[in-house]
Protein backbone atom coordinates (compact mmCIF):
# COMPACT_ATOMS: atom_id res chain seq x y z
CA UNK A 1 0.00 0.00 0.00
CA UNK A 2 1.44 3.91 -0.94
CA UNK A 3 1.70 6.32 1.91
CA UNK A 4 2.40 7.45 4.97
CA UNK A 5 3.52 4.40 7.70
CA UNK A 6 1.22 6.11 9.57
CA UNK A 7 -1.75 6.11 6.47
CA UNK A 8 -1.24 2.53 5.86
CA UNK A 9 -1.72 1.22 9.02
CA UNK A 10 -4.60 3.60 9.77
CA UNK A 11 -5.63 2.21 5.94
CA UNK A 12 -5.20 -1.09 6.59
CA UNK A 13 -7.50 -0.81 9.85
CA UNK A 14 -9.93 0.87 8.10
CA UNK A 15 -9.73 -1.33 5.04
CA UNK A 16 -10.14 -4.89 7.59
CA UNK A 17 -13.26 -3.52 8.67
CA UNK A 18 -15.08 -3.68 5.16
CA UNK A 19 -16.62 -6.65 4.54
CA UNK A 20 -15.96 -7.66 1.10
CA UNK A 21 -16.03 -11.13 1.41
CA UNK A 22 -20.43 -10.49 2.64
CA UNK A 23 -20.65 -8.44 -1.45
CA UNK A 24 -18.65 -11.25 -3.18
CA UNK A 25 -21.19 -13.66 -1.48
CA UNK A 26 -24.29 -11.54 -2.16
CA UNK A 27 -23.21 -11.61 -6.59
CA UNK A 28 -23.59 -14.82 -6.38
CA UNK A 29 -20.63 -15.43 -9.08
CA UNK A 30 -21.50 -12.45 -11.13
CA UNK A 31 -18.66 -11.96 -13.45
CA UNK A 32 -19.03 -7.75 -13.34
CA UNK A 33 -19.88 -7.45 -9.57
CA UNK A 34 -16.96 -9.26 -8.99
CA UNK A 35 -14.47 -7.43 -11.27
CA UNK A 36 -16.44 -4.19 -9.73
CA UNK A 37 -15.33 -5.72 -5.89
CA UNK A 38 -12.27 -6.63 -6.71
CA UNK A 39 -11.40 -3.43 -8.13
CA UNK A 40 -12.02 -1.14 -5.00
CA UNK A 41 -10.98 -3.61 -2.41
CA UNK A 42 -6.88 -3.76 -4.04
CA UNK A 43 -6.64 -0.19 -4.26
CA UNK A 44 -3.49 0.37 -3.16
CA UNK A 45 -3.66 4.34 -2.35
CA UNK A 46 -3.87 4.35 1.79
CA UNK A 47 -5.53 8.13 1.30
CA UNK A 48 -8.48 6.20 -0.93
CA UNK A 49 -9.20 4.20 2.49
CA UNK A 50 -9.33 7.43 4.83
CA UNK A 51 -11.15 9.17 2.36
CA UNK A 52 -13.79 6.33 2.56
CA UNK A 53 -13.27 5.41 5.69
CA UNK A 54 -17.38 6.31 6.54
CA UNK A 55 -18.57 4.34 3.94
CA UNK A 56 -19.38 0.52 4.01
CA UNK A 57 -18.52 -1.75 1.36
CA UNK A 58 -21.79 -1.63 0.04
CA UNK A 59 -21.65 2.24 -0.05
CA UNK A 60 -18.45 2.07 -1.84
CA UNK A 61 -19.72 -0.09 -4.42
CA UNK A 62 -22.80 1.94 -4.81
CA UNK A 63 -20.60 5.05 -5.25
CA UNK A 64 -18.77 3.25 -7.60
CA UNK A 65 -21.34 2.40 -10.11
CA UNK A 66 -23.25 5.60 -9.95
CA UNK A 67 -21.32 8.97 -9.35
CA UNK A 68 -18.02 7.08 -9.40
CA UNK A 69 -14.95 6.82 -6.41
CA UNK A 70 -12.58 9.66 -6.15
CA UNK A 71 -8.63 7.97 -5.71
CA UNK A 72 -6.39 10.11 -4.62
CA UNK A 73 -2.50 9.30 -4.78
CA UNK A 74 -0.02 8.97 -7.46
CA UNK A 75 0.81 12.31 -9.63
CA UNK A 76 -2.75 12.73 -10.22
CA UNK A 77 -6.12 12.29 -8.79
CA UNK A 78 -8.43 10.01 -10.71
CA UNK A 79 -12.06 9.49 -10.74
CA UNK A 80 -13.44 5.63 -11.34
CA UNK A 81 -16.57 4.66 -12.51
CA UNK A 82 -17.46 1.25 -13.60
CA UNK A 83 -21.11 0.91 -16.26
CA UNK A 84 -22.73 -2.26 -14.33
CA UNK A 85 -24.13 -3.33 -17.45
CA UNK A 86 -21.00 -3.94 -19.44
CA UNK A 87 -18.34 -4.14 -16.65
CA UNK A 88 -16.43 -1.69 -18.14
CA UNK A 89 -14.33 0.61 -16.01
CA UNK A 90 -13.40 4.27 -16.93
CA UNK A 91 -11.20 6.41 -15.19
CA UNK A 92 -10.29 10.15 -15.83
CA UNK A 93 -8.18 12.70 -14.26
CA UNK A 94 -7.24 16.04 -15.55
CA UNK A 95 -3.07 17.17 -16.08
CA UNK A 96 -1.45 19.90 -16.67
CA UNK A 97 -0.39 19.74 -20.32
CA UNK A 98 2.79 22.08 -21.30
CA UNK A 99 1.67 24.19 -24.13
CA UNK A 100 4.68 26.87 -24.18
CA UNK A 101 2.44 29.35 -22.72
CA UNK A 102 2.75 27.99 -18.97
CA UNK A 103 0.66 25.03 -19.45
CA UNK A 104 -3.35 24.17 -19.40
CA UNK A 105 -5.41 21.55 -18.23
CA UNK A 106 -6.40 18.70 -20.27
CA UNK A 107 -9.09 15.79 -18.97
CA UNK A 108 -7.31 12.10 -19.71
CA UNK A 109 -10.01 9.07 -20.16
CA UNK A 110 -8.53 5.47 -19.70
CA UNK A 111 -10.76 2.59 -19.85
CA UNK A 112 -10.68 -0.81 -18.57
């Protein structure tokens, strides 16, 4: 997990305490619920746990498929949504893109 000593093992609390293993039951082997779970529960950003540390799994999964989960860490903060119907996952964060006259902001889509 990335951050802090501190953040992880506050993270790593936090994270014990969501009961993934209860949603991966409750799919009942859907393929998409359980690329959806499996998604959110090995994000490896220790400020993504405090930042949901309120929310149940369930809550995080709803967030997920409807406004999407905000993941900070790394050089950029990302936004991830996942379409229930089709499984697919699409993530976008905004950069600063060096354009000689200091530099603007450009949204970045990646989808998987």
């Amino acid at each position: 997990m990335n951050g802090s000593e501190k953040q992880i093992n506050w993270a790593n609390d936090i994270k014990s305490n969501k009961n993934f293993a209860e949603l991966r039951k409750m799919v009942n082997g859907n393929p998409i619920a359980l690329k959806a779970i499996a998604y959110v529960e090995n994000n490896e950003y220790a400020s993504f746990w405090i930042e949901y540390k309120n929310l149940t799994a369930m809550q995080m999964m709803d967030r997920f498929l409807t406004s999407g989960l905000l993941i900070k860490g790394g050089e950029f903060d990302h936004r991830a949504k996942m379409d229930k119907a089709t499984g697919i996952i699409t993530i976008t964060w905004q950069e600063i893109v060096q354009d000689g006259k200091g530099g603007h902001k450009e949204t970045r889509t990646q989808v998987i």
